[in-house]
C-alpha atoms as a PDB file:
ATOM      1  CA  UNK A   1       0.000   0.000   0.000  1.00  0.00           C
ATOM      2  CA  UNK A   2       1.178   3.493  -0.708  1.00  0.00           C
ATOM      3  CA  UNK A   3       0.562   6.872   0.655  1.00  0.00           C
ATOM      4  CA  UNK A   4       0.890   9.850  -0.518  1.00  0.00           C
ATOM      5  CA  UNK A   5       2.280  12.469   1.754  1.00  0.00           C
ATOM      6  CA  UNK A   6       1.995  16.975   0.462  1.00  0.00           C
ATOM      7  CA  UNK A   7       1.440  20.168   1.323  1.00  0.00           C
ATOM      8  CA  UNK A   8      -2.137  21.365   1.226  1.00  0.00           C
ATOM      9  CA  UNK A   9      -2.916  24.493  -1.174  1.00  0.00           C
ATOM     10  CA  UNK A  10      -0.604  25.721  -4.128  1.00  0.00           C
ATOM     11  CA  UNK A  11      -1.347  29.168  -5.676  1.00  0.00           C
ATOM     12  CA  UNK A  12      -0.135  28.767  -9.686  1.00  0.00           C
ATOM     13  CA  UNK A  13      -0.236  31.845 -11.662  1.00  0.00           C
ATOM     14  CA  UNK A  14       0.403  31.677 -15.491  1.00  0.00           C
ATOM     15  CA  UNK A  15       0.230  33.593 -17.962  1.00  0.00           C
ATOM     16  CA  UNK A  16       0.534  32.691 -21.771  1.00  0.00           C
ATOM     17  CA  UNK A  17       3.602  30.727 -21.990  1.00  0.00           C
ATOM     18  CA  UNK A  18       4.750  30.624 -18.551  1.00  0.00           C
ATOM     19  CA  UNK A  19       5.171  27.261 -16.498  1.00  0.00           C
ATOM     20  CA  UNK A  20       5.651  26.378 -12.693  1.00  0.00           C
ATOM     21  CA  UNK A  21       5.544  22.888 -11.087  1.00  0.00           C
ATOM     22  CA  UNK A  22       3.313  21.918  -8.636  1.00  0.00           C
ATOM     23  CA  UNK A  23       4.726  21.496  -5.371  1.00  0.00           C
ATOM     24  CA  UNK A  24       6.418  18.306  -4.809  1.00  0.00           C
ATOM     25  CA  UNK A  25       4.341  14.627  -4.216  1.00  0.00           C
ATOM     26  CA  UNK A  26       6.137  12.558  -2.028  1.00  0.00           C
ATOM     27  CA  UNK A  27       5.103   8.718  -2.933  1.00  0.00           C
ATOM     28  CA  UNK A  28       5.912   6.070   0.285  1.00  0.00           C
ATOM     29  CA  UNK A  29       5.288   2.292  -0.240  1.00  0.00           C
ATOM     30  CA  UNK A  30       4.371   1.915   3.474  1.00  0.00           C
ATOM     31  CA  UNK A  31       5.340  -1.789   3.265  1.00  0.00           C
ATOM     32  CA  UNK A  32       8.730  -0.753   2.265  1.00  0.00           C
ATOM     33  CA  UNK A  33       8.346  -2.416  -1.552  1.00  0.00           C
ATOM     34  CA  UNK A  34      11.082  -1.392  -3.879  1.00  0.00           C
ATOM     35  CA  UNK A  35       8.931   0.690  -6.013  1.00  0.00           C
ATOM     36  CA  UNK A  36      12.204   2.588  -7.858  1.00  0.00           C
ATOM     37  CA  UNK A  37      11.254   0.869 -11.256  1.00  0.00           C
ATOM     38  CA  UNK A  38       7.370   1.219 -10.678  1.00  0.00           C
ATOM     39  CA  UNK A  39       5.633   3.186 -13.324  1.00  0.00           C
ATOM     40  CA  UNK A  40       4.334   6.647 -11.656  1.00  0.00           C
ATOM     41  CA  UNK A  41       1.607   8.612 -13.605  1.00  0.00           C
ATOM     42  CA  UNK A  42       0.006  11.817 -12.551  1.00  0.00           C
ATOM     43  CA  UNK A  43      -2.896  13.885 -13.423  1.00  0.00           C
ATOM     44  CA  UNK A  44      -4.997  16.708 -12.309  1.00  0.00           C
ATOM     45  CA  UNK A  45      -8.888  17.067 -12.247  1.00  0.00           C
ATOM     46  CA  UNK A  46     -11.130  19.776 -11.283  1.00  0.00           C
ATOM     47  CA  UNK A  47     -12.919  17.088  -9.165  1.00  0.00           C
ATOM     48  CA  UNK A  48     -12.996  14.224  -6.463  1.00  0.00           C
ATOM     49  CA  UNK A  49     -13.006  11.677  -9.334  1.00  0.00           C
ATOM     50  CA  UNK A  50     -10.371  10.118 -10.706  1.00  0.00           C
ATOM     51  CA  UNK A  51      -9.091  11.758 -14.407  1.00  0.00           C
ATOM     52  CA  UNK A  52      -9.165   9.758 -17.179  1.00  0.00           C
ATOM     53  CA  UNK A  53      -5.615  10.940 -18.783  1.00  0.00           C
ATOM     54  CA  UNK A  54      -2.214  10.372 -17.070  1.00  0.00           C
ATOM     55  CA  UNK A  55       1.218  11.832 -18.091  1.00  0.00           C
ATOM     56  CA  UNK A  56       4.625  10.772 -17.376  1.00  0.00           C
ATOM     57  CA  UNK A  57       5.691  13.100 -13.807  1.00  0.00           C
ATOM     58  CA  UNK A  58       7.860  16.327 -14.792  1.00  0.00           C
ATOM     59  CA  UNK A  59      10.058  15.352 -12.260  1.00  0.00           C
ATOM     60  CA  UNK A  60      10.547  12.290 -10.745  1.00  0.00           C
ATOM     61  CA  UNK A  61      13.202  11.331  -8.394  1.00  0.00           C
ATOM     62  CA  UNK A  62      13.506   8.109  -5.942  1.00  0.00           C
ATOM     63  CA  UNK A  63      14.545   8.591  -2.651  1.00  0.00           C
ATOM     64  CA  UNK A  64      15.261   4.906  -0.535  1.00  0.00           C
ATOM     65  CA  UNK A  65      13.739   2.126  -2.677  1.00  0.00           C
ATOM     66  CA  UNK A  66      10.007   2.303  -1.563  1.00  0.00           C
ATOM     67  CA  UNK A  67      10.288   6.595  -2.031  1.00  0.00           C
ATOM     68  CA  UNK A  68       9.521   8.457  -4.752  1.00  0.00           C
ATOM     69  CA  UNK A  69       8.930  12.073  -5.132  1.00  0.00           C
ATOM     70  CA  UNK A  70       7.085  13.541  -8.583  1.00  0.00           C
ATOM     71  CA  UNK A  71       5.797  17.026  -9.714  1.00  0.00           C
ATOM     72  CA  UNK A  72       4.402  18.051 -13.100  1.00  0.00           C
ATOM     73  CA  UNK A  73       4.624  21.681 -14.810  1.00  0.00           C
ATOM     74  CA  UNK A  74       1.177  23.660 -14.999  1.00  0.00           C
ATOM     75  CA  UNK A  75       0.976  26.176 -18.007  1.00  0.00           C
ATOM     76  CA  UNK A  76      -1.712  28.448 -19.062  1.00  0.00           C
ATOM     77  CA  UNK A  77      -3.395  25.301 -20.978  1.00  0.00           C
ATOM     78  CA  UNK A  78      -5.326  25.175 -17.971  1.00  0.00           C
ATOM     79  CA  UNK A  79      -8.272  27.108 -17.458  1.00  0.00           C
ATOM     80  CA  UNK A  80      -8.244  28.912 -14.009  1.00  0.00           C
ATOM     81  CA  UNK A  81      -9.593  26.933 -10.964  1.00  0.00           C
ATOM     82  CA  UNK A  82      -9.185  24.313  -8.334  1.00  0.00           C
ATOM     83  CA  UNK A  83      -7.839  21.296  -9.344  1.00  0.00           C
ATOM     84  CA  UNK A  84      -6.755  18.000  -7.408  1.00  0.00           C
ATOM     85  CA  UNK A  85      -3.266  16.379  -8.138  1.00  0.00           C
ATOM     86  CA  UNK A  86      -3.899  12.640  -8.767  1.00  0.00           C
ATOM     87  CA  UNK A  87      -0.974   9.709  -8.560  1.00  0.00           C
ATOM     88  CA  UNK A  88      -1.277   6.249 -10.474  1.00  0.00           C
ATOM     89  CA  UNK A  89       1.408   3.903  -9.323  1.00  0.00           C
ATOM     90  CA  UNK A  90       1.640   0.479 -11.238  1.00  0.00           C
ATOM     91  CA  UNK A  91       3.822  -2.180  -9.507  1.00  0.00           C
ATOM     92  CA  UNK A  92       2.369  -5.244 -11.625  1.00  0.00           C
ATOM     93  CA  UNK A  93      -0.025  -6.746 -10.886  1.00  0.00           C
ATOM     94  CA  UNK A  94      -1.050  -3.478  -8.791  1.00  0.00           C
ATOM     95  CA  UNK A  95      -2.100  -0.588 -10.203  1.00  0.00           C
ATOM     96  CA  UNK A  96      -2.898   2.185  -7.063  1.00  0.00           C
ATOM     97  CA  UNK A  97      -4.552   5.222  -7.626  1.00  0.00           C
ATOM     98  CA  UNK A  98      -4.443   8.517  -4.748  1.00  0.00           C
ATOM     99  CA  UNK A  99      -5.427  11.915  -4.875  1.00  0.00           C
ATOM    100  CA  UNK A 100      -2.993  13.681  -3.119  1.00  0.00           C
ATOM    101  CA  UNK A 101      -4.189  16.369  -0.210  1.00  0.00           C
ATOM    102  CA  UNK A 102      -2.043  18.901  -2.624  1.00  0.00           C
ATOM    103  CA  UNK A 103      -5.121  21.236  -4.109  1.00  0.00           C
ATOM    104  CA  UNK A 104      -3.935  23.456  -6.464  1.00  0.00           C
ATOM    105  CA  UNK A 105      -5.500  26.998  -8.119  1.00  0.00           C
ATOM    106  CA  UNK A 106      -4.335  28.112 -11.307  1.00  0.00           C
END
């Protein structure tokens, strides 16, 4: 099982062309898996539901084996408002979705 450990509320101001990355998403396997070579996904969605489309994490660094940290860049693509930050985690056979506590408004 993982968890998902954040900061709570990220103010992201764009403008056309300008990027910033969301604050960073700290991933722990609280069983203390390796998940180094696990495939990490995130997302964002202007609800509690999960999105539909995942990307590859701007950043994504491993800590100890069963820690991994991820961000992704926000750029005026996104229309302003709240959104959730999402993590996908597939270790196969699991696949684990979270929503992170990180809420962000563009």
């Amino acid at each position: 099982m993982a968890t998902v450990v954040d900061k709570s509320t990220q103010q992201i101001e764009v403008s056309l062309g300008e990027v910033q990355y969301t604050w960073p998403v700290v991933i722990t396997e609280t069983e203390n898996k390796d998940i180094s070579a696990s495939q990490i996904e995130v997302s964002i969605s202007e609800d509690h539901r999960a999105p539909g489309t995942w990307l590859n994490p701007d950043k994504d660094v491993s800590g100890p084996d069963n820690v991994r940290t991820v961000q992704m860049l926000v750029d005026s693509s996104y229309a302003p408002g709240s959104y959730w930050i999402w993590v996908k985690v597939t270790d196969n056979p699991e696949i684990v979705i979270m929503r992170a506590a990180q809420f962000i408004v563009v």
